[in-house]
Protein backbone atom coordinates (compact mmCIF):
# COMPACT_ATOMS: atom_id res chain seq x y z
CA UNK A 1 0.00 0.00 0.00
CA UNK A 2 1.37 3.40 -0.57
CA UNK A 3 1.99 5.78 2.27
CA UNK A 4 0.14 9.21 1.81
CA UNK A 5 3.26 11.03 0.48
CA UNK A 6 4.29 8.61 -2.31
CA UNK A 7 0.34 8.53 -3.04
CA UNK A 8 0.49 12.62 -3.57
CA UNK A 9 3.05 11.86 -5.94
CA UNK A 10 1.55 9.66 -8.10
CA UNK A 11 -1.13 12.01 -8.27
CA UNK A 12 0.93 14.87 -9.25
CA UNK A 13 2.50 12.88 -12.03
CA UNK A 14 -0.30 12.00 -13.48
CA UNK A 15 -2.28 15.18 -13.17
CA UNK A 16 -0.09 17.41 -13.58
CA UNK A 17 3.14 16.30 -15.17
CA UNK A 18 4.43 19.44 -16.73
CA UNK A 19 5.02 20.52 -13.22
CA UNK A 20 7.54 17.55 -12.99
CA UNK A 21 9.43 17.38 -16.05
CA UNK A 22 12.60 20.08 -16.53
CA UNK A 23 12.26 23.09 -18.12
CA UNK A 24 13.54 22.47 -21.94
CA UNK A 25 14.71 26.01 -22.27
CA UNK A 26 14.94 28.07 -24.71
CA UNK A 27 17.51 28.28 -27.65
CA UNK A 28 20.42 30.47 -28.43
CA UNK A 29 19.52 32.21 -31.57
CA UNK A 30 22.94 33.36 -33.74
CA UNK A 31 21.80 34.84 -37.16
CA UNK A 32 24.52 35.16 -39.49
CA UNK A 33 24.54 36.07 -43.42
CA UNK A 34 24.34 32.98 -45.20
CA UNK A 35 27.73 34.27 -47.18
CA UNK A 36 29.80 34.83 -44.54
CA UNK A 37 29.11 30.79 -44.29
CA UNK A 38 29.09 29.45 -47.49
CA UNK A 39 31.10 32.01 -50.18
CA UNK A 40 28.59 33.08 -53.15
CA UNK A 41 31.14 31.93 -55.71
CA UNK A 42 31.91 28.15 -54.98
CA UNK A 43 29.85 27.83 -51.69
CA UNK A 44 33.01 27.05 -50.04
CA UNK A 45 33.64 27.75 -46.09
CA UNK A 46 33.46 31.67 -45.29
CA UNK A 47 34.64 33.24 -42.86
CA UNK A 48 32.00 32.21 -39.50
CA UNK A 49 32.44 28.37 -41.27
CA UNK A 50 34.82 26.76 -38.40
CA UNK A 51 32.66 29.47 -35.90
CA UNK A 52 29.31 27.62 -37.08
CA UNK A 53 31.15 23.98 -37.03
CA UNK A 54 32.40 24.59 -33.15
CA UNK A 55 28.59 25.55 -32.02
CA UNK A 56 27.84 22.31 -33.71
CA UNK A 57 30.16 20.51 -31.66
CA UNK A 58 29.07 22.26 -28.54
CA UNK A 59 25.59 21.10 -29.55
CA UNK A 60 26.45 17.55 -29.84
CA UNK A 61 27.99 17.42 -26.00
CA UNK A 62 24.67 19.26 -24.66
CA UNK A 63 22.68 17.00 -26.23
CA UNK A 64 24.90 13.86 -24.72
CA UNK A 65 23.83 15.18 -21.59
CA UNK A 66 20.64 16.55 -21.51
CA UNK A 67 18.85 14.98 -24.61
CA UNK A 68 15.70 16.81 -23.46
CA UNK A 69 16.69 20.29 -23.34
CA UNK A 70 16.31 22.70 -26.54
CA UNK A 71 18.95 24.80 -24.62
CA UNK A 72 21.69 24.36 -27.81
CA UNK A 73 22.89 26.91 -30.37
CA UNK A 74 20.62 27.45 -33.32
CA UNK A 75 22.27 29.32 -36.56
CA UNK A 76 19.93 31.31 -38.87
CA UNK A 77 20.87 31.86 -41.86
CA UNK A 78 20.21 35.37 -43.26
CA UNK A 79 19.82 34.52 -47.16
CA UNK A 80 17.39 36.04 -49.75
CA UNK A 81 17.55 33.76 -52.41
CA UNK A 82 16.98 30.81 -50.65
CA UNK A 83 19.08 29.16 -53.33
CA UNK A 84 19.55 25.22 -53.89
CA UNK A 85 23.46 25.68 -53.64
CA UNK A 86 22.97 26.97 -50.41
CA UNK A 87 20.38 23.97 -48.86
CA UNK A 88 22.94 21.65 -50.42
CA UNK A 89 25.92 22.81 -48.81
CA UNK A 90 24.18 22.54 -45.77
CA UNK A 91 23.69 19.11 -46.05
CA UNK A 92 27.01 17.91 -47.36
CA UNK A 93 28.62 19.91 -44.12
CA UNK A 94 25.71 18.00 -42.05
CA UNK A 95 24.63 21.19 -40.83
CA UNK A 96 20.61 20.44 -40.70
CA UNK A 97 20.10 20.01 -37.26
CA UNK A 98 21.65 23.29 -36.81
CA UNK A 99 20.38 25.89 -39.11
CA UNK A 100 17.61 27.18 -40.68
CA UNK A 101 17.42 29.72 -43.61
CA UNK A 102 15.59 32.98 -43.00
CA UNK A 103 15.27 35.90 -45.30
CA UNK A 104 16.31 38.84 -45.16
CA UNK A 105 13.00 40.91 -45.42
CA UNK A 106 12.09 43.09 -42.47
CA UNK A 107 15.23 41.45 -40.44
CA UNK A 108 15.16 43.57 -37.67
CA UNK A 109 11.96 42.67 -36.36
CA UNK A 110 12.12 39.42 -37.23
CA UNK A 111 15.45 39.04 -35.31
CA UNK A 112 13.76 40.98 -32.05
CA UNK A 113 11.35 38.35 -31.76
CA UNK A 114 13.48 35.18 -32.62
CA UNK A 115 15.01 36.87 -29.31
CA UNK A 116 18.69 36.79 -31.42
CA UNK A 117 21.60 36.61 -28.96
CA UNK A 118 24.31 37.63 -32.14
CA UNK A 119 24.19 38.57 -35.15
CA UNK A 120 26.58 38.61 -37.27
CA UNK A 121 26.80 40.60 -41.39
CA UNK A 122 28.86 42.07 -43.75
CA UNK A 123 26.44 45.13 -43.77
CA UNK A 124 27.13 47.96 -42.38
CA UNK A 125 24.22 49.45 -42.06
CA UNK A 126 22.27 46.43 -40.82
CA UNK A 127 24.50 46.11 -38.42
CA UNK A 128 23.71 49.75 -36.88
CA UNK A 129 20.19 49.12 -37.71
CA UNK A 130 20.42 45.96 -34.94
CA UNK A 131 22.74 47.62 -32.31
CA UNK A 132 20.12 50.49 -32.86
CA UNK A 133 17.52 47.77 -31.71
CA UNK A 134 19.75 46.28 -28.58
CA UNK A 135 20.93 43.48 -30.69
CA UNK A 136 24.36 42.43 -30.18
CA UNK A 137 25.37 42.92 -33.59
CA UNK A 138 29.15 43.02 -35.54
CA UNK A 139 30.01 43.38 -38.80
CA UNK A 140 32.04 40.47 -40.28
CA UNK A 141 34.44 40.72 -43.37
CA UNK A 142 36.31 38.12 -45.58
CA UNK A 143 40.16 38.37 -45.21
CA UNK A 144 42.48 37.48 -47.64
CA UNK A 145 43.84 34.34 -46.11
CA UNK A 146 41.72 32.82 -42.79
CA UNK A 147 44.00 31.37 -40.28
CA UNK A 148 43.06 27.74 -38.73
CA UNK A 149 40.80 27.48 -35.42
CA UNK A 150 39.37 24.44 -33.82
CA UNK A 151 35.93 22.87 -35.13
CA UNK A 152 35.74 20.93 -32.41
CA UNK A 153 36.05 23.74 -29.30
CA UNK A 154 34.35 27.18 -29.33
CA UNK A 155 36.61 29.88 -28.29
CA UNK A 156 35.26 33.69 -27.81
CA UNK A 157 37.64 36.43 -26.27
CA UNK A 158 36.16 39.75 -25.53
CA UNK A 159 38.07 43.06 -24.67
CA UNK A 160 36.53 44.75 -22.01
CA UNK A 161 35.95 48.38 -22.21
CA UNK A 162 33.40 49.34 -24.23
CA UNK A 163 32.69 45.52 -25.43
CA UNK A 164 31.74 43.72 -22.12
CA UNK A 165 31.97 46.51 -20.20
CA UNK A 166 30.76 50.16 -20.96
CA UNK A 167 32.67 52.56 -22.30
CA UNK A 168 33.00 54.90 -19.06
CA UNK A 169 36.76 54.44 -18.55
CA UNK A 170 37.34 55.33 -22.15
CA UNK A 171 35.51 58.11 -21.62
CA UNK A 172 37.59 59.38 -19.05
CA UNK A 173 41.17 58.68 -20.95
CA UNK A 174 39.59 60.12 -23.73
CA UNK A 175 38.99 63.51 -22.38
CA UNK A 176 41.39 63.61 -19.09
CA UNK A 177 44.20 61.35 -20.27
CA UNK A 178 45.62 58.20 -19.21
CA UNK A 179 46.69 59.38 -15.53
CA UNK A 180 43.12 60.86 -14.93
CA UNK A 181 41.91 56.97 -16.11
CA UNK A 182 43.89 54.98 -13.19
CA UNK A 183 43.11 57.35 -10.84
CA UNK A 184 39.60 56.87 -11.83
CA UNK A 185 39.79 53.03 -11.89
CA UNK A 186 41.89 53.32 -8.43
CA UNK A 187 38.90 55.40 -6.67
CA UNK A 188 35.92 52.82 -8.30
CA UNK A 189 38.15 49.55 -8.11
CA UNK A 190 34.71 48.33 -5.88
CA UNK A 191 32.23 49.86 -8.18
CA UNK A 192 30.96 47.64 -11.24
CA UNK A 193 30.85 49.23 -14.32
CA UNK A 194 27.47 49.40 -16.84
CA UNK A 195 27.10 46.81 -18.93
CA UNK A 196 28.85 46.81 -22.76
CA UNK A 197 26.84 45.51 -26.01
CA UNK A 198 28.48 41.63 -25.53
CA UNK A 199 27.66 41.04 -21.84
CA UNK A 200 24.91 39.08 -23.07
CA UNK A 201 26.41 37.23 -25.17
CA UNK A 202 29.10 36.14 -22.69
CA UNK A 203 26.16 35.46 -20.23
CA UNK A 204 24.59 32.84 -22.43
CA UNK A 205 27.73 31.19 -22.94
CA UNK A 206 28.42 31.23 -19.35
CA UNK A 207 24.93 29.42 -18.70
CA UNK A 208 25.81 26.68 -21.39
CA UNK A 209 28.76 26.12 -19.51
CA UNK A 210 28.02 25.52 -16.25
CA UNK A 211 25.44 23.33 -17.33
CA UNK A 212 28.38 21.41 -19.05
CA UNK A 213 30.46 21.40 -15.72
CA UNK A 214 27.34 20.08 -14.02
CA UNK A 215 28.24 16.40 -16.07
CA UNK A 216 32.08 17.04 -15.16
CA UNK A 217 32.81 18.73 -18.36
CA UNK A 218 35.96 20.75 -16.62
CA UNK A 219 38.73 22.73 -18.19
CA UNK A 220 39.77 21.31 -21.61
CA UNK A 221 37.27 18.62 -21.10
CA UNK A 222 34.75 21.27 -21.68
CA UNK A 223 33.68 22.57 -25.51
CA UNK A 224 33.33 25.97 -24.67
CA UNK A 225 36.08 28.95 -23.91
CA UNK A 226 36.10 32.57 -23.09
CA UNK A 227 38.43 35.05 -22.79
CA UNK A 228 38.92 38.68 -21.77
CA UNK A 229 41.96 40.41 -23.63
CA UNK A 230 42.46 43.63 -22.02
CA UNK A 231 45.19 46.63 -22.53
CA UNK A 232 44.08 47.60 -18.88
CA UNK A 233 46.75 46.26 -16.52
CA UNK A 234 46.95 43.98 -13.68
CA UNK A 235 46.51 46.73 -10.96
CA UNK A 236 43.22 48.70 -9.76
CA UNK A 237 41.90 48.30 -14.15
CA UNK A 238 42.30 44.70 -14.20
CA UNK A 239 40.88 44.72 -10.45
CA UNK A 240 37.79 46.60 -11.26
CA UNK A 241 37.19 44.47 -14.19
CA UNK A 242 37.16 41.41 -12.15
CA UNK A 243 35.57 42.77 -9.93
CA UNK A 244 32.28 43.57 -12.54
CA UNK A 245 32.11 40.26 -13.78
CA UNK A 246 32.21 39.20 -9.87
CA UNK A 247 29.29 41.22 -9.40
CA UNK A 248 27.37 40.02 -12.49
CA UNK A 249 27.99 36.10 -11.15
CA UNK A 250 30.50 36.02 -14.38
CA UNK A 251 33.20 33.45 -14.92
CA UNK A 252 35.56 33.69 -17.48
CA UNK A 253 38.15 31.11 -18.27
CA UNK A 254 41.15 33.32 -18.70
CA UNK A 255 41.62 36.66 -17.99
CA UNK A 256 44.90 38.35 -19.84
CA UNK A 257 45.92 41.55 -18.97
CA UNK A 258 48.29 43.17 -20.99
CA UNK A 259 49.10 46.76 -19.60
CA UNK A 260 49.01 47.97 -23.38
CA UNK A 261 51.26 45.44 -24.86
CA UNK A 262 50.19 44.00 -28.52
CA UNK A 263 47.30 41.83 -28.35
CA UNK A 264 48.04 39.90 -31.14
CA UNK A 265 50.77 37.63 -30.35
CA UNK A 266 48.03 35.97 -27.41
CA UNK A 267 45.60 36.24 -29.68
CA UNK A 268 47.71 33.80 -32.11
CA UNK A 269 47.83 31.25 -29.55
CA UNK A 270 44.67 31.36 -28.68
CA UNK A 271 43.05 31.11 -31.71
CA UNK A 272 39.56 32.07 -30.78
CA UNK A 273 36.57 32.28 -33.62
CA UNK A 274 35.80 35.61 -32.61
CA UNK A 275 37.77 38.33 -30.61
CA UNK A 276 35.33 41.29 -29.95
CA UNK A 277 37.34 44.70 -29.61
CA UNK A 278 36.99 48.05 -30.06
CA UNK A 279 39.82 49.93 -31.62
CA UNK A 280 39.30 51.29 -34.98
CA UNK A 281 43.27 51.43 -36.02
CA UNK A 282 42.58 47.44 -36.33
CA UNK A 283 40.77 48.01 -39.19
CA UNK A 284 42.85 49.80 -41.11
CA UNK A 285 45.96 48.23 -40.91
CA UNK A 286 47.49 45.25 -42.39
CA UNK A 287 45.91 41.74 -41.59
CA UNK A 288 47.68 39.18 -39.50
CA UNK A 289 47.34 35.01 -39.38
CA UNK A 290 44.21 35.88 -41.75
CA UNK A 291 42.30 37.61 -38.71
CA UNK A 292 38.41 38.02 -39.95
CA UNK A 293 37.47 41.48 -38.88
CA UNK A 294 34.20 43.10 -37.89
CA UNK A 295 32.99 46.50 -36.39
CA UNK A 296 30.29 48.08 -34.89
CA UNK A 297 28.72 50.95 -33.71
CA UNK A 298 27.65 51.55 -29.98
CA UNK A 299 23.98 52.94 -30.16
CA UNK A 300 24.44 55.03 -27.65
CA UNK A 301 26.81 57.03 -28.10
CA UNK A 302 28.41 56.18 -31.56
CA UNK A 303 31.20 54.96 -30.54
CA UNK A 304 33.00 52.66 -33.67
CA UNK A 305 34.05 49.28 -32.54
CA UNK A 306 35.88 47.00 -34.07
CA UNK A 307 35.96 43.02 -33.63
CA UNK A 308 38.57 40.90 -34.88
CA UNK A 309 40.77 37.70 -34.82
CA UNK A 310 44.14 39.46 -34.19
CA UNK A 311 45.79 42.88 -33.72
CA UNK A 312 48.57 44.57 -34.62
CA UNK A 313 49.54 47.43 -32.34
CA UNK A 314 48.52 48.46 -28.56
CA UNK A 315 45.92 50.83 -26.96
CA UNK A 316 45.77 51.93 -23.47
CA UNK A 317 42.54 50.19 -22.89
């Protein structure tokens, strides 16, 4: 005979088993230009190619683990001619679990209510159109020669000022100069800053990976990797950094601050798919190890950004 409480129980199962089961969640929606995938000449990989393959892989470990969750990357595929070429590459990459194709008519809204984490073009003026919108947006360009990154292992690095965090401490060097900055950072080491355009991304990728720690998916064992790359240095700046993501309930895997040294020798051996920073001078000069590069503009206060694989050259922050 049952005792009353496994009796209440079975009652709850059966009447109301929604209550029971786990939440599924909900999906994290990257929208990227279908040619920044596949090129328009050949349909061979573009530029967000090995990017797209390592949220597959990422995918594939979630779904190991929680095979009842829709909590998993999902790439749309911004294309407006929806062409054969395209649906076919997509199935001899064994990408159709992945993506979907979307056009590109009336984007913006569409993105707003797909609830799109990233989004990623080669327009310009989409791309302004999106941040304008609060859509963490970045404008992504073919280089002439794409260096090799891991398929297998996503890897994001963010800078910090401006791209996780706000742009407040640039505003300061900008107009008082780079003494006025630490003494700034020194006097608000305990205060977090505002929030940058990318804080949300890093907080979904943060979520995916605790979940993966939860199985005993640790360190290398685990598919996903972030980064901060930061010209702030390792005193009161690179304090009061921590200390933000502290206050958010951030983790990042490794923190690199490098007091205004070159960023692009780390970001060589790290390799990540996407480093998001925000000096313009990247964009203009010469590429290195085939970095992809991308900018962006902050909404609110036009700020340029730019996002990129690799830099050549230093920057206070």
């Amino acid at each position: 005979m049952l005792c009353r409480k496994s009796h209440y129980k079975l009652l709850l199962k059966h009447l109301f088993p929604l209550i029971l089961q786990p939440e599924p969640g909900s999906p994290v929606i990257i929208a990227i230009s279908a040619k920044l995938v596949f090129t328009e000449q050949n349909m061979s990989p573009g530029p967000a190619f090995s990017f797209v393959k390592a949220l597959k892989a990422v995918n594939a470990k979630l779904r190991a683990h929680y095979p009842e969750s829709q909590e998993l990357f999902k790439v749309i595929l911004i294309d407006d001619n929806r062409s054969d070429e395209l649906n076919n590459a997509i199935r001899e990459h064994n990408l159709e679990n992945l993506t979907e194709i979307m056009s590109g008519e009336d984007l913006i809204n569409n993105l707003k209510e797909n609830n799109t984490h990233l989004y990623l073009s080669e327009s310009e003026e989409m791309v302004t159109e999106a941040l304008n919108n609060k859509i963490a947006a970045a404008v992504m360009k073919t280089p002439g020669e794409m260096a090799e990154v891991s398929e297998s292992e996503l890897r994001i690095a963010f800078d910090g000022d401006a791209v996780l965090f706000s742009n407040e401490s640039e505003r300061v060097y900008a107009s008082e100069g780079l003494e006025a900055f630490y003494r700034n950072e020194r006097e608000k080491v305990n205060d977090p800053m505002k929030e940058g355009p990318f804080k949300g991304f890093l907080q979904v990728l943060v979520k995916l990976q605790r979940k993966l720690h939860d199985k005993k998916l640790l360190d290398k064992k685990c598919p996903i990797r972030t980064y901060l790359v930061t010209s702030r240095g390792g005193g009161s700046p690179g304090f009061r950094a921590l200390n933000t993501l502290r206050y958010w309930g951030l983790e990042i895997d490794e923190a690199l601050f490098l007091a205004g040294a070159p960023k692009g020798p780390m970001l060589e051996k790290i390799r990540p798919h996407i480093f998001f920073d925000d000096q313009m001078f990247m964009w203009r000069e010469q590429r290195k190890w085939g970095q992809t590069k991308r900018f962006l503009q902050h909404p609110s206060d036009q700020i340029l950004l730019v996002i990129a694989h690799a830099e050549v050259g230093s920057s206070p922050l």
